[in-house]
N, C-alpha and C. Protein backbone atom coordinates (compact mmCIF):
# COMPACT_ATOMS: atom_id res chain seq x y z
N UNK A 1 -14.59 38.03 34.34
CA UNK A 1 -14.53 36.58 34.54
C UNK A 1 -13.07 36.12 34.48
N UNK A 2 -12.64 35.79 35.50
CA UNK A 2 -11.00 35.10 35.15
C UNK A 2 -11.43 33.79 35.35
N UNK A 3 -9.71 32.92 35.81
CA UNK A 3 -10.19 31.38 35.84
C UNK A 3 -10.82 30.44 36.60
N UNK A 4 -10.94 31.06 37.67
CA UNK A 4 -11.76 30.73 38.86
C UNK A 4 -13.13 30.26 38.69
N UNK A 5 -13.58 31.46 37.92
CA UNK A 5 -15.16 31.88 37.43
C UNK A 5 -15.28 30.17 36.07
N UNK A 6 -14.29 30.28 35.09
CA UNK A 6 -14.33 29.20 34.24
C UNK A 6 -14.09 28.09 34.93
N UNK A 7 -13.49 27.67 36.13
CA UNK A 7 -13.42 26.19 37.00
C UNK A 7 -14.68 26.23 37.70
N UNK A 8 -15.48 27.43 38.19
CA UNK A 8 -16.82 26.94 38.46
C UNK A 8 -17.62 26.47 37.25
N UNK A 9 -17.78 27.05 36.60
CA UNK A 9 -18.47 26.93 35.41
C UNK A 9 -18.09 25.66 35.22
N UNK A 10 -17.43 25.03 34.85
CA UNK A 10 -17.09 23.94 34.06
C UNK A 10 -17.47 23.15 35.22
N UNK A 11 -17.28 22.95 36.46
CA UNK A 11 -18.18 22.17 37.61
C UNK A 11 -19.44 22.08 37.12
N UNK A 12 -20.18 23.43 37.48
CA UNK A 12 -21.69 23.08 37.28
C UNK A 12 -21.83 22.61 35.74
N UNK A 13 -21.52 22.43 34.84
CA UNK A 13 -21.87 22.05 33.46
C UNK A 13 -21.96 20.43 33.65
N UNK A 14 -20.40 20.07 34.00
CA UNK A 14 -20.06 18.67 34.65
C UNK A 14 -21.00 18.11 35.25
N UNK A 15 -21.47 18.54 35.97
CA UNK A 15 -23.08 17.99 37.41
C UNK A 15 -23.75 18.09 36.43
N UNK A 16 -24.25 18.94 35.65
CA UNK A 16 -25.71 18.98 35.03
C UNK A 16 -25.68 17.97 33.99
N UNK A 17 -24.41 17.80 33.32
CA UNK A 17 -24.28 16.41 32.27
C UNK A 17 -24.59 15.24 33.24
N UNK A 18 -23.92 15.09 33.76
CA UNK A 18 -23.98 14.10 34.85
C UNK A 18 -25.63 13.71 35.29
N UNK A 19 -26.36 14.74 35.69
CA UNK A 19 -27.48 14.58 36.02
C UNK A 19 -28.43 14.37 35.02
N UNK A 20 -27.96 14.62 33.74
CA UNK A 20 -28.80 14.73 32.22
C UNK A 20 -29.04 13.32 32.09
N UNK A 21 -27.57 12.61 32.38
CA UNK A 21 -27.22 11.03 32.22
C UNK A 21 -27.80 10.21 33.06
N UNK A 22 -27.98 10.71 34.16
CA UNK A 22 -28.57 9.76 35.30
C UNK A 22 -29.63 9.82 35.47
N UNK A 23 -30.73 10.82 34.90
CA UNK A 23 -31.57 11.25 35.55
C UNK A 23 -32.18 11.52 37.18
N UNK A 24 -33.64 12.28 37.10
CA UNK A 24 -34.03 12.63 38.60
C UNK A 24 -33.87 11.39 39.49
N UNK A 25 -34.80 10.49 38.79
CA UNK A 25 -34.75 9.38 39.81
C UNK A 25 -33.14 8.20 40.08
N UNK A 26 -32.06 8.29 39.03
CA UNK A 26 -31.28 7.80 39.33
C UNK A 26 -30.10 8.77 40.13
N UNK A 27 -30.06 10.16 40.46
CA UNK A 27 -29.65 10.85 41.08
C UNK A 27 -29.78 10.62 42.83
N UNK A 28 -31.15 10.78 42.62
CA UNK A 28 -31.94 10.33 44.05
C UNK A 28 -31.51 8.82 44.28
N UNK A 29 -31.24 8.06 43.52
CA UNK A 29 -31.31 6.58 44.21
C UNK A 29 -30.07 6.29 44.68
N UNK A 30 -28.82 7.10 43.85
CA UNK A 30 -27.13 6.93 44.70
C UNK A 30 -27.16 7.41 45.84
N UNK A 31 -28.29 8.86 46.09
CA UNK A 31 -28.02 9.34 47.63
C UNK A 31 -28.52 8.00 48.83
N UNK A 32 -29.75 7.79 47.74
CA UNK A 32 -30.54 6.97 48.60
C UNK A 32 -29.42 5.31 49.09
N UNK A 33 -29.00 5.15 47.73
CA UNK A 33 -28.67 3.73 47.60
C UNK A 33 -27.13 3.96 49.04
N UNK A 34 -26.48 4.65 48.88
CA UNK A 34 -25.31 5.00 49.64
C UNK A 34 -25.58 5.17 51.19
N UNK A 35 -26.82 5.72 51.41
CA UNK A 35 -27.34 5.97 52.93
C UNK A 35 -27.96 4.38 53.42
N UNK A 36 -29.22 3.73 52.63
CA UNK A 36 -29.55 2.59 53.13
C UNK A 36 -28.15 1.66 53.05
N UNK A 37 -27.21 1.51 52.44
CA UNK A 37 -26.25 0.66 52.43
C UNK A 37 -25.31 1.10 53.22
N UNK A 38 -25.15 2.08 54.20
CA UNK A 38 -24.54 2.13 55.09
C UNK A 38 -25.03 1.90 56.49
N UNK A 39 -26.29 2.13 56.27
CA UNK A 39 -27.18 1.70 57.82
C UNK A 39 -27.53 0.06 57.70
N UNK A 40 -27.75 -0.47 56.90
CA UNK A 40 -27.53 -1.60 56.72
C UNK A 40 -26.52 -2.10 57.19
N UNK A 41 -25.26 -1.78 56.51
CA UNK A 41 -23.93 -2.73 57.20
C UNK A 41 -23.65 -2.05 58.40
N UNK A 42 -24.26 -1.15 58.86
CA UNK A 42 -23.73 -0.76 60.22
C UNK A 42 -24.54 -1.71 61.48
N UNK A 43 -25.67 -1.90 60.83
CA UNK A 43 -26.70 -3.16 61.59
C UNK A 43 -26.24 -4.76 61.55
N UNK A 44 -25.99 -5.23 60.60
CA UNK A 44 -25.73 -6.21 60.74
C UNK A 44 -24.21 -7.26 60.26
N UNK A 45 -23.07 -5.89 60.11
CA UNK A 45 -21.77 -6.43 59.87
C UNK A 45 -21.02 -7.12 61.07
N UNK A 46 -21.47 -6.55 62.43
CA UNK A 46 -21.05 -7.46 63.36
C UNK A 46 -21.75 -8.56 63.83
N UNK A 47 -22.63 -9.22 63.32
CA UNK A 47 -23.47 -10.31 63.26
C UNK A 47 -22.69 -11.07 61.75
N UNK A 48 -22.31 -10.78 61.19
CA UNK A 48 -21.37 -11.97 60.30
C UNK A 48 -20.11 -11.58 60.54
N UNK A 49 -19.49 -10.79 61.13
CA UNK A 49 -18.05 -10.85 61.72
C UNK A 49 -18.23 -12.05 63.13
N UNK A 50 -19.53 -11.62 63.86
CA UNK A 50 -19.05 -13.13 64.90
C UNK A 50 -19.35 -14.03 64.77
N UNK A 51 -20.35 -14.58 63.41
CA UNK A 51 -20.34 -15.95 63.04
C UNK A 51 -19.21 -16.29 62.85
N UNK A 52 -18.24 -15.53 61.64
CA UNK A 52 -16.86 -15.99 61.55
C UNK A 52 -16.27 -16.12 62.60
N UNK A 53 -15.99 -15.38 63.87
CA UNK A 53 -15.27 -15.48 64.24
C UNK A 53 -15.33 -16.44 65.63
N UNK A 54 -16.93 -17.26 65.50
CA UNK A 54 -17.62 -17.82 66.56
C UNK A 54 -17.70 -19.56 66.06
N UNK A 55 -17.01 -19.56 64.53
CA UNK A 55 -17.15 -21.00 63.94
C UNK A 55 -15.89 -21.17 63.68
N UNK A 56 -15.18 -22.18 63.91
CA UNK A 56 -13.92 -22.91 63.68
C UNK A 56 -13.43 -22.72 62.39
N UNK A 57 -14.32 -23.39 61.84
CA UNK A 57 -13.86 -23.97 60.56
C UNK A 57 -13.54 -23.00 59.16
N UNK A 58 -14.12 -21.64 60.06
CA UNK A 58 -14.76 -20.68 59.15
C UNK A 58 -13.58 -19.68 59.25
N UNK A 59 -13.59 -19.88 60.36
CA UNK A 59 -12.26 -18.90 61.09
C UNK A 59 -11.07 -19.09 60.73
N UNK A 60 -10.82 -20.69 60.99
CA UNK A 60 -9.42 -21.45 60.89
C UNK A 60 -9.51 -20.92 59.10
N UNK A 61 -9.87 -20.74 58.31
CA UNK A 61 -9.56 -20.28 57.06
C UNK A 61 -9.09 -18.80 56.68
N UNK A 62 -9.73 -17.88 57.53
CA UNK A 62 -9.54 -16.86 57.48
C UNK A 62 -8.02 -16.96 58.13
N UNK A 63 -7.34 -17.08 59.47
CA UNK A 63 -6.27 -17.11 59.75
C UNK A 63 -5.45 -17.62 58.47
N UNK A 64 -5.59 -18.72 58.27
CA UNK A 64 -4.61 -19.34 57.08
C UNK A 64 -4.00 -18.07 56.23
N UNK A 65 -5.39 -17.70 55.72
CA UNK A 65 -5.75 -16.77 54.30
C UNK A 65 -4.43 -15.57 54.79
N UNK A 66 -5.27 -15.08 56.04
CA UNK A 66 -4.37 -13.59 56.58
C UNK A 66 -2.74 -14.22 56.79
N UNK A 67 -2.50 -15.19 57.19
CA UNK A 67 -1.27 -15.14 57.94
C UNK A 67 -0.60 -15.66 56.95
N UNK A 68 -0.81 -16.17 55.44
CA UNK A 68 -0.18 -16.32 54.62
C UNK A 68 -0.16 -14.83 53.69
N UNK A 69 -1.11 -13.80 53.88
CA UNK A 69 -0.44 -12.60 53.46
C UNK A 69 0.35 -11.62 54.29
N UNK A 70 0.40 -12.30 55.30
CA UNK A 70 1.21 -11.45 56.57
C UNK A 70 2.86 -11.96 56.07
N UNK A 71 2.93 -13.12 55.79
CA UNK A 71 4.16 -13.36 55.59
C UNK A 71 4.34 -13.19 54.09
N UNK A 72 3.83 -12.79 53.58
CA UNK A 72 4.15 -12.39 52.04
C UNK A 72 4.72 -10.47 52.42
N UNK A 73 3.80 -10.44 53.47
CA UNK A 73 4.03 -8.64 53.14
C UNK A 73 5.21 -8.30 54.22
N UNK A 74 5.41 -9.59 55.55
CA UNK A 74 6.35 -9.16 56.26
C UNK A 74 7.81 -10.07 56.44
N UNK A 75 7.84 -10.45 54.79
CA UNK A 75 8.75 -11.65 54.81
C UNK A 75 10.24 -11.11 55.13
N UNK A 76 10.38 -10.15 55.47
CA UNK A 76 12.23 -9.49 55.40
C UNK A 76 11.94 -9.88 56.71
N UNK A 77 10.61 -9.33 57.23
CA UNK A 77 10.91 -9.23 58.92
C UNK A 77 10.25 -10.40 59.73
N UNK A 78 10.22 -12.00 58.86
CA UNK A 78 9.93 -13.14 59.79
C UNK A 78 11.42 -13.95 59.40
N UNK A 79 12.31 -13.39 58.73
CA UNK A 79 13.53 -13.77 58.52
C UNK A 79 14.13 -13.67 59.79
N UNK A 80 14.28 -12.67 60.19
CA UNK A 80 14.78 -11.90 61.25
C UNK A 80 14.03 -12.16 62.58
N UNK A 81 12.89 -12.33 62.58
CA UNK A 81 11.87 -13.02 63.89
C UNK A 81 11.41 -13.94 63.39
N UNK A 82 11.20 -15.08 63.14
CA UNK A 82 10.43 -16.72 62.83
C UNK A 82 8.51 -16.47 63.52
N UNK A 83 8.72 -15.59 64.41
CA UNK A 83 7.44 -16.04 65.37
C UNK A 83 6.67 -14.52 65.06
N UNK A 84 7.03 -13.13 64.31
CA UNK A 84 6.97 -12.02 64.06
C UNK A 84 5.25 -12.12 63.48
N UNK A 85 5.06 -13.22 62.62
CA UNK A 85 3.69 -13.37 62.16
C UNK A 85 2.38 -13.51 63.23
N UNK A 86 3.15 -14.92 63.96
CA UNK A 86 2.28 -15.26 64.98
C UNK A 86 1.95 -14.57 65.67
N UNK A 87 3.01 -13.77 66.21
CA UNK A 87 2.69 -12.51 67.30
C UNK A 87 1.70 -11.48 67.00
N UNK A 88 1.57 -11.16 65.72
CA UNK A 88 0.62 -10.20 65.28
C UNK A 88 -0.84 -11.20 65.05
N UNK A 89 -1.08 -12.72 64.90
CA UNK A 89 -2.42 -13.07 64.97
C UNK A 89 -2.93 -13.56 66.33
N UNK A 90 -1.17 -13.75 66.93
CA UNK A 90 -2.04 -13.55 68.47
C UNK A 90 -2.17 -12.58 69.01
N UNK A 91 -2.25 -11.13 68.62
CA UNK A 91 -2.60 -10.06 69.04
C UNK A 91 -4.07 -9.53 68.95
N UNK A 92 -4.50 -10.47 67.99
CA UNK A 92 -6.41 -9.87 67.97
C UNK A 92 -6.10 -9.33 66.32
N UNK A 93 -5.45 -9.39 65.47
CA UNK A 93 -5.15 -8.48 63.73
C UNK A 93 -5.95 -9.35 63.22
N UNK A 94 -6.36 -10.87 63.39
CA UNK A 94 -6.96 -11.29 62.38
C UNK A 94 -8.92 -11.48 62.12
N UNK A 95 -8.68 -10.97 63.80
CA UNK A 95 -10.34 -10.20 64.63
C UNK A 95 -10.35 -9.13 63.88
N UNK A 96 -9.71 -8.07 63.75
CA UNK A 96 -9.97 -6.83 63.52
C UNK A 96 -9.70 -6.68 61.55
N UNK A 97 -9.20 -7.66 61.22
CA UNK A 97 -9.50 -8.27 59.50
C UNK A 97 -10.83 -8.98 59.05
N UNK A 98 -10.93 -9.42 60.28
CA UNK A 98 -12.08 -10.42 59.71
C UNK A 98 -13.58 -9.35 59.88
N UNK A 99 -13.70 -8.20 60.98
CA UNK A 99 -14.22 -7.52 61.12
C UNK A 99 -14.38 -6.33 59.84
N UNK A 100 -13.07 -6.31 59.28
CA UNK A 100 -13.02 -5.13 58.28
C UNK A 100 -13.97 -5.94 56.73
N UNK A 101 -13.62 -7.35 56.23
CA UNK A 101 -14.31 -7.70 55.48
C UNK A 101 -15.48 -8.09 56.18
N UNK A 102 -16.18 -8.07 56.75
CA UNK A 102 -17.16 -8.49 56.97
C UNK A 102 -18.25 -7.14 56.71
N UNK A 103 -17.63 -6.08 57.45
CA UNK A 103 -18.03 -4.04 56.27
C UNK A 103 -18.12 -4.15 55.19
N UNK A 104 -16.82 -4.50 54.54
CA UNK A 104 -16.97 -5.04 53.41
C UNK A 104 -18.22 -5.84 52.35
N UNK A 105 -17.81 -6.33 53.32
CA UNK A 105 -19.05 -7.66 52.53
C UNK A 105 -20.70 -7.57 52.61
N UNK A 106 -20.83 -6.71 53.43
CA UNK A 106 -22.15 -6.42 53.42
C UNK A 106 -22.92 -5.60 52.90
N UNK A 107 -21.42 -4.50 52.96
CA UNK A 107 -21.73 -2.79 52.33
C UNK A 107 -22.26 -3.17 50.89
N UNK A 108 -21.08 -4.04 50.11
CA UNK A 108 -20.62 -4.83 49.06
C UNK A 108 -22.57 -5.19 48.57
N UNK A 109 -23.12 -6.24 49.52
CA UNK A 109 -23.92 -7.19 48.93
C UNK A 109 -25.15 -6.36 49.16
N UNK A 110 -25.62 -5.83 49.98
CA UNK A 110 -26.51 -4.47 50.29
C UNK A 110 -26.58 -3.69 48.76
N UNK A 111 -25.38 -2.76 48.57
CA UNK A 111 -25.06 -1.90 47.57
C UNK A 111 -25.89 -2.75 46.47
N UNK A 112 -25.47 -4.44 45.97
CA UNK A 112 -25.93 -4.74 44.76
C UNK A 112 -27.71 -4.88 45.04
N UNK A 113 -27.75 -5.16 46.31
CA UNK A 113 -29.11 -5.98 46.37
C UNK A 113 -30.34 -4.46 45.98
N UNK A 114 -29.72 -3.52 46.31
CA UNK A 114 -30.43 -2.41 46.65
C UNK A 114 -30.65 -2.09 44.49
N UNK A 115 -29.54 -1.93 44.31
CA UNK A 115 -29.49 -1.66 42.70
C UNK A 115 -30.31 -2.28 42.02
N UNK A 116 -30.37 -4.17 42.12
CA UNK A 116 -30.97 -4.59 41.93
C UNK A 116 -32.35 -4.39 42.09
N UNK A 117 -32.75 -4.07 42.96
CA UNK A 117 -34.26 -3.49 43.40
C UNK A 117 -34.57 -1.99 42.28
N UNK A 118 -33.87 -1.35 42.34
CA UNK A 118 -33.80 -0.29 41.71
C UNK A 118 -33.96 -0.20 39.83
N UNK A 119 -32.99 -1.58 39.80
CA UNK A 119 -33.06 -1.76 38.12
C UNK A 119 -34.20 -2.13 37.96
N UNK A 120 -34.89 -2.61 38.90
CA UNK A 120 -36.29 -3.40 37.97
C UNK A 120 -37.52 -1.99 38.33
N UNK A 121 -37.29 -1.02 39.39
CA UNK A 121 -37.70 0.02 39.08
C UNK A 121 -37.83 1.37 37.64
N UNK A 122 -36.66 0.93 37.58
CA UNK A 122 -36.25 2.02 36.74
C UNK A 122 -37.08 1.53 35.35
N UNK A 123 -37.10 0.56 34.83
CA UNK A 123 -38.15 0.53 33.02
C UNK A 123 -39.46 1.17 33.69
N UNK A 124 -40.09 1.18 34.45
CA UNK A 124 -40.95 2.66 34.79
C UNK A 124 -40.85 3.59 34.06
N UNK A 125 -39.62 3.71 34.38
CA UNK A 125 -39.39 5.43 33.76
C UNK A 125 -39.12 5.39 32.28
N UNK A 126 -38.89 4.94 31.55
CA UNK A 126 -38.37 4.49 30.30
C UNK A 126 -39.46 4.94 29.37
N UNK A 127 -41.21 5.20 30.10
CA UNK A 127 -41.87 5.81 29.38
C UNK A 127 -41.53 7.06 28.74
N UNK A 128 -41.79 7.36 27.27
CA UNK A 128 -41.26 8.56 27.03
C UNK A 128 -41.59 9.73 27.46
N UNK A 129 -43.13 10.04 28.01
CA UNK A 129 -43.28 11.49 28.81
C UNK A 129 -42.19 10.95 30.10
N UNK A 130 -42.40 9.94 31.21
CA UNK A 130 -41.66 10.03 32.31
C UNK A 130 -39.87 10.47 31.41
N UNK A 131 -39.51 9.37 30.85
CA UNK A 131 -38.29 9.84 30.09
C UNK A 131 -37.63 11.42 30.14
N UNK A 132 -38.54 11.90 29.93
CA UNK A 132 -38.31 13.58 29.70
C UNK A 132 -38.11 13.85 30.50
N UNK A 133 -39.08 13.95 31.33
CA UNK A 133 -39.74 14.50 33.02
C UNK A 133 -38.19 13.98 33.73
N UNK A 134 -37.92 12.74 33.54
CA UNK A 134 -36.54 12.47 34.82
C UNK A 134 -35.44 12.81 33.83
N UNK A 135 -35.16 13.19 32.95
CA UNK A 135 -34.35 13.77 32.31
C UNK A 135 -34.03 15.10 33.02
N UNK A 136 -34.67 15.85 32.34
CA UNK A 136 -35.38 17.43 32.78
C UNK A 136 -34.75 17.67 34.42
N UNK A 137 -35.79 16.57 35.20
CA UNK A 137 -35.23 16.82 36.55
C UNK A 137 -33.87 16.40 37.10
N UNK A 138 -33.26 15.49 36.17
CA UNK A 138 -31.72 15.39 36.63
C UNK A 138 -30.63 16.05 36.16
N UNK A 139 -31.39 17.31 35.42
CA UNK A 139 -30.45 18.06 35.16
C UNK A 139 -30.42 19.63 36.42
N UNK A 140 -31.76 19.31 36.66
CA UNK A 140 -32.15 20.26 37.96
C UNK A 140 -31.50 19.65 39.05
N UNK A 141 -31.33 18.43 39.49
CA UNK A 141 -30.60 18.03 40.31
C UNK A 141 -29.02 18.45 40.30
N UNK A 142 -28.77 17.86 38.74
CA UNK A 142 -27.27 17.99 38.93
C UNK A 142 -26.55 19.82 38.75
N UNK A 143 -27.60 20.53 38.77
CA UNK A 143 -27.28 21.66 38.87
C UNK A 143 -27.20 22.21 40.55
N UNK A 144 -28.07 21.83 41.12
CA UNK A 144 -28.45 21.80 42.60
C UNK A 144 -26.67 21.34 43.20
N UNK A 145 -26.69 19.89 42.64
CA UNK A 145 -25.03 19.45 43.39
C UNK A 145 -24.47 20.20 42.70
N UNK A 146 -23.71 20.37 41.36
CA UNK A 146 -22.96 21.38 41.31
C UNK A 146 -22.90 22.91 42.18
N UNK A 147 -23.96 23.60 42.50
CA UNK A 147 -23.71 24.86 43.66
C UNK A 147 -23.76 24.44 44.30
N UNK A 148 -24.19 23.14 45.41
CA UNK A 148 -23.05 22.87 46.61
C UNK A 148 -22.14 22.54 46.58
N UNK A 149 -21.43 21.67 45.28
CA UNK A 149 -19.90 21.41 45.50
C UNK A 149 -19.26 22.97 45.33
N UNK A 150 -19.69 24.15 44.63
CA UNK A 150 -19.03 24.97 44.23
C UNK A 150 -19.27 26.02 45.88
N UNK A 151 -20.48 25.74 46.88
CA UNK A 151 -20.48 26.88 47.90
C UNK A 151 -19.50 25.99 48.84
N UNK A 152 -19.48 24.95 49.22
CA UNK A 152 -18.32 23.76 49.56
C UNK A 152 -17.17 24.00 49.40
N UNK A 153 -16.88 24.68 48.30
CA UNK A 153 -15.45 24.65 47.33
C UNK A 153 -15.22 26.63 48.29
N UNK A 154 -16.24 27.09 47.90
CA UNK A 154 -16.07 28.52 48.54
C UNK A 154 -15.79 29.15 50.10
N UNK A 155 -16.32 27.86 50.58
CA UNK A 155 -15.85 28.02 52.11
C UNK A 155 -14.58 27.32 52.37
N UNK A 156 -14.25 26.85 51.60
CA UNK A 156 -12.50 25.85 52.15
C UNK A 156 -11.56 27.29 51.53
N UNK A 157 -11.95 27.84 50.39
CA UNK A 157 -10.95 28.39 49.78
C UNK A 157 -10.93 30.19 50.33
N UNK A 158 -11.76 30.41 50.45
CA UNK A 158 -12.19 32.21 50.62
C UNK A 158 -11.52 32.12 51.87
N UNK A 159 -11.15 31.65 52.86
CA UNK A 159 -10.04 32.60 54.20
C UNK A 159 -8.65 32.64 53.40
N UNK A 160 -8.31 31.80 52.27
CA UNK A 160 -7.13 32.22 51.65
C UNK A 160 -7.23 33.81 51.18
N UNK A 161 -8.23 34.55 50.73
CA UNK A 161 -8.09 36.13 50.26
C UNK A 161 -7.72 36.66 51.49
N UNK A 162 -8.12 36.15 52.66
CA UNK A 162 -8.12 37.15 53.81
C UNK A 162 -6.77 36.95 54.28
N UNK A 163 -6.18 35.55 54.42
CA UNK A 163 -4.47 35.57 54.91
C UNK A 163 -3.71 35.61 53.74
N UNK A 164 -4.12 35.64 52.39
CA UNK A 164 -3.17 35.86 51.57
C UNK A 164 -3.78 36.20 50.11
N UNK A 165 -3.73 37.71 50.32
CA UNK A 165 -4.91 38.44 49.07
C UNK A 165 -4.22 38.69 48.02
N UNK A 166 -3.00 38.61 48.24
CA UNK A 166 -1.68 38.84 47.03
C UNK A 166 -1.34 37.65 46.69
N UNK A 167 -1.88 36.57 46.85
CA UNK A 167 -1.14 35.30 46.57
C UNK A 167 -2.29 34.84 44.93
N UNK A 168 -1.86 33.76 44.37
CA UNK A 168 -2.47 33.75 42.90
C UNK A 168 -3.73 33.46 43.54
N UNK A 169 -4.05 32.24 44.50
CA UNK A 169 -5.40 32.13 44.29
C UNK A 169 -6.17 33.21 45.41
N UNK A 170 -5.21 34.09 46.10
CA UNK A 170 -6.14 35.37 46.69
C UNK A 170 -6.61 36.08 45.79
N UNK A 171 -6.02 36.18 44.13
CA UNK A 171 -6.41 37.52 43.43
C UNK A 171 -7.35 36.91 42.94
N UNK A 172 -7.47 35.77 42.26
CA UNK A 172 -8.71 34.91 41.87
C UNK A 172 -9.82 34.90 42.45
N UNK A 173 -9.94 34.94 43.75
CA UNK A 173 -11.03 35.20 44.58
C UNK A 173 -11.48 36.12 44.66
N UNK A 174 -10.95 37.33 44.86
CA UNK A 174 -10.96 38.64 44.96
C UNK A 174 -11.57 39.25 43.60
N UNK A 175 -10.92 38.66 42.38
CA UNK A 175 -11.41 38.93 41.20
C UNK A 175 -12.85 38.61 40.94
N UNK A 176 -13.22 37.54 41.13
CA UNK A 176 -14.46 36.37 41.02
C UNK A 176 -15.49 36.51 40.83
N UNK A 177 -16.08 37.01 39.87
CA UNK A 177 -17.64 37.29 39.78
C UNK A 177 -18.77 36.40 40.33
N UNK A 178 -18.27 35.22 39.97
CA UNK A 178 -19.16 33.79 40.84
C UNK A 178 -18.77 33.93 42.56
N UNK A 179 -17.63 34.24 43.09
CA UNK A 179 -17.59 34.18 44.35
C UNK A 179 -18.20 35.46 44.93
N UNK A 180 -18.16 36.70 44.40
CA UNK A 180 -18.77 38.08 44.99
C UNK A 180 -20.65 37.24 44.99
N UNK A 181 -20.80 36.94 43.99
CA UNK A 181 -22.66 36.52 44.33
C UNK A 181 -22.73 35.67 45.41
N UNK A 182 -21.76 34.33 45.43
CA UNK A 182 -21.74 33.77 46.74
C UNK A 182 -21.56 34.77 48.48
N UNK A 183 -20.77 35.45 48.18
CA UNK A 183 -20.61 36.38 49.77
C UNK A 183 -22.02 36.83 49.36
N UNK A 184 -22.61 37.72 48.44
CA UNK A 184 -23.70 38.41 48.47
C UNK A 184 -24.56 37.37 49.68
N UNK A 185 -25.23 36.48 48.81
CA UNK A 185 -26.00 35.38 49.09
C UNK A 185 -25.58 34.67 50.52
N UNK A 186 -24.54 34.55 51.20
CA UNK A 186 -23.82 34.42 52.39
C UNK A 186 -25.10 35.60 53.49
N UNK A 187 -24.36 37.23 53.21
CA UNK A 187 -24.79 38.25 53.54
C UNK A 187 -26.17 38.08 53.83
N UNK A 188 -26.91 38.06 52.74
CA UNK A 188 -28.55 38.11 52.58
C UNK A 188 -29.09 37.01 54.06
N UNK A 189 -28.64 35.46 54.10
CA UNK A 189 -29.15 34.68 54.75
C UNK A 189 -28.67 34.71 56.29
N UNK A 190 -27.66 35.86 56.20
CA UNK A 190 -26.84 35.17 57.38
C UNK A 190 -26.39 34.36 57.87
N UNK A 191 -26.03 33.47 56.78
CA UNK A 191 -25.26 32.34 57.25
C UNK A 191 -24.33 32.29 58.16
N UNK A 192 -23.54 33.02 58.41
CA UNK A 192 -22.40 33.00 59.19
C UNK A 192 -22.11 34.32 60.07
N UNK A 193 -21.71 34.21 61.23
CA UNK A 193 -21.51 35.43 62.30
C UNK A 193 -20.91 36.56 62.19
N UNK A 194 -19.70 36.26 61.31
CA UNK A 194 -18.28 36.71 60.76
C UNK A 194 -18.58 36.98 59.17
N UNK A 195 -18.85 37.75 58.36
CA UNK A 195 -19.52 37.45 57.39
C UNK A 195 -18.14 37.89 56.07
N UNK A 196 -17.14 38.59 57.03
CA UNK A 196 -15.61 39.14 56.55
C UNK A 196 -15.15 37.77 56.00
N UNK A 197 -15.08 36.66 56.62
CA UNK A 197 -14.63 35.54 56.15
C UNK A 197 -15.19 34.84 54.63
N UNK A 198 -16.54 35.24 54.39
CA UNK A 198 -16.68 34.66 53.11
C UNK A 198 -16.98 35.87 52.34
């Protein structure tokens, strides 16, 4: 076991605390909560980017807002150009700002609305058999993510033994009792065509 073997280790321990803390069902609900809150604001962030940007009054604030931090952030260089600001909000920057919070803002209000839904789920579980039971299973979870961050971690790093097997982290690899079971397990499924590489 060298140190390689102890930085996996200490990963998967990390995940499984992690998952001890969160339990099964709050494990499952960040994947969950992170996926519906991105299809969400991907549906309807440009439907409140063109209200803003389709109402005056709504708009004319946002310009203000931006073009008074435009000249805060480009004040050396409206010294030197007077009109340097303007030019950049008559270029479409304060479209493509008002577009970025509006991702923002939805991802933002989604994310809580979804939690919210979730918190009043969760005293469910608070029973003490369930208690256990999503305990139990979020430590099975967070063991699960820990060996994909660690087979994740094994495919970015393992072509380093092959272009550089003398280098510190080639001998580490090479050494690796946790990475030899990974190639094993590679081997067995056939994961890959080239099987020299992991």
């Amino acid at each position: 076991m060298n140190w390689l073997d102890i930085a996996v280790i200490t990963i998967l321990i990390f995940a499984m605390i992690k998952g001890f803390r969160t339990g099964l069902i709050g494990s499952i609900f960040n994947i969950l909560r992170i996926i519906l809150s991105v299809a969400i604001t991907k549906r309807y962030y440009s439907q409140v980017s063109m209200y803003i940007i389709n109402s005056p009054r709504v708009y004319n604030i946002f310009e203000a807002l931006f073009g008074f931090i435009l000249n805060i952030l480009f004040y050396s260089k409206n010294k030197e150009d007077p009109g340097f600001t303007s030019k950049l909000v008559s270029k479409g920057l304060v479209n493509i700002m008002i577009i970025l919070f509006a991702i923002i803002l939805v991802y933002w209000l989604s994310n809580k609305l979804i939690t919210l839904v979730f918190g009043l789920f969760s005293h469910i579980m608070k029973a003490p058999v369930l208690k256990q039971l999503n305990m139990i299973g979020g430590i099975l979870f967070g063991l699960i993510e820990g060996l994909f961050i660690v087979y994740l971690l094994n495919l970015i790093i393992s072509p380093i033994a092959i272009f550089f097997p003398e280098s510190f982290m080639g001998r580490g690899i090479s050494n690796s009792v946790v990475f030899d079971y990974l190639k094993e397990i590679n081997q067995m499924f056939n994961i890959f065509e080239n099987n020299k590489y992991i």
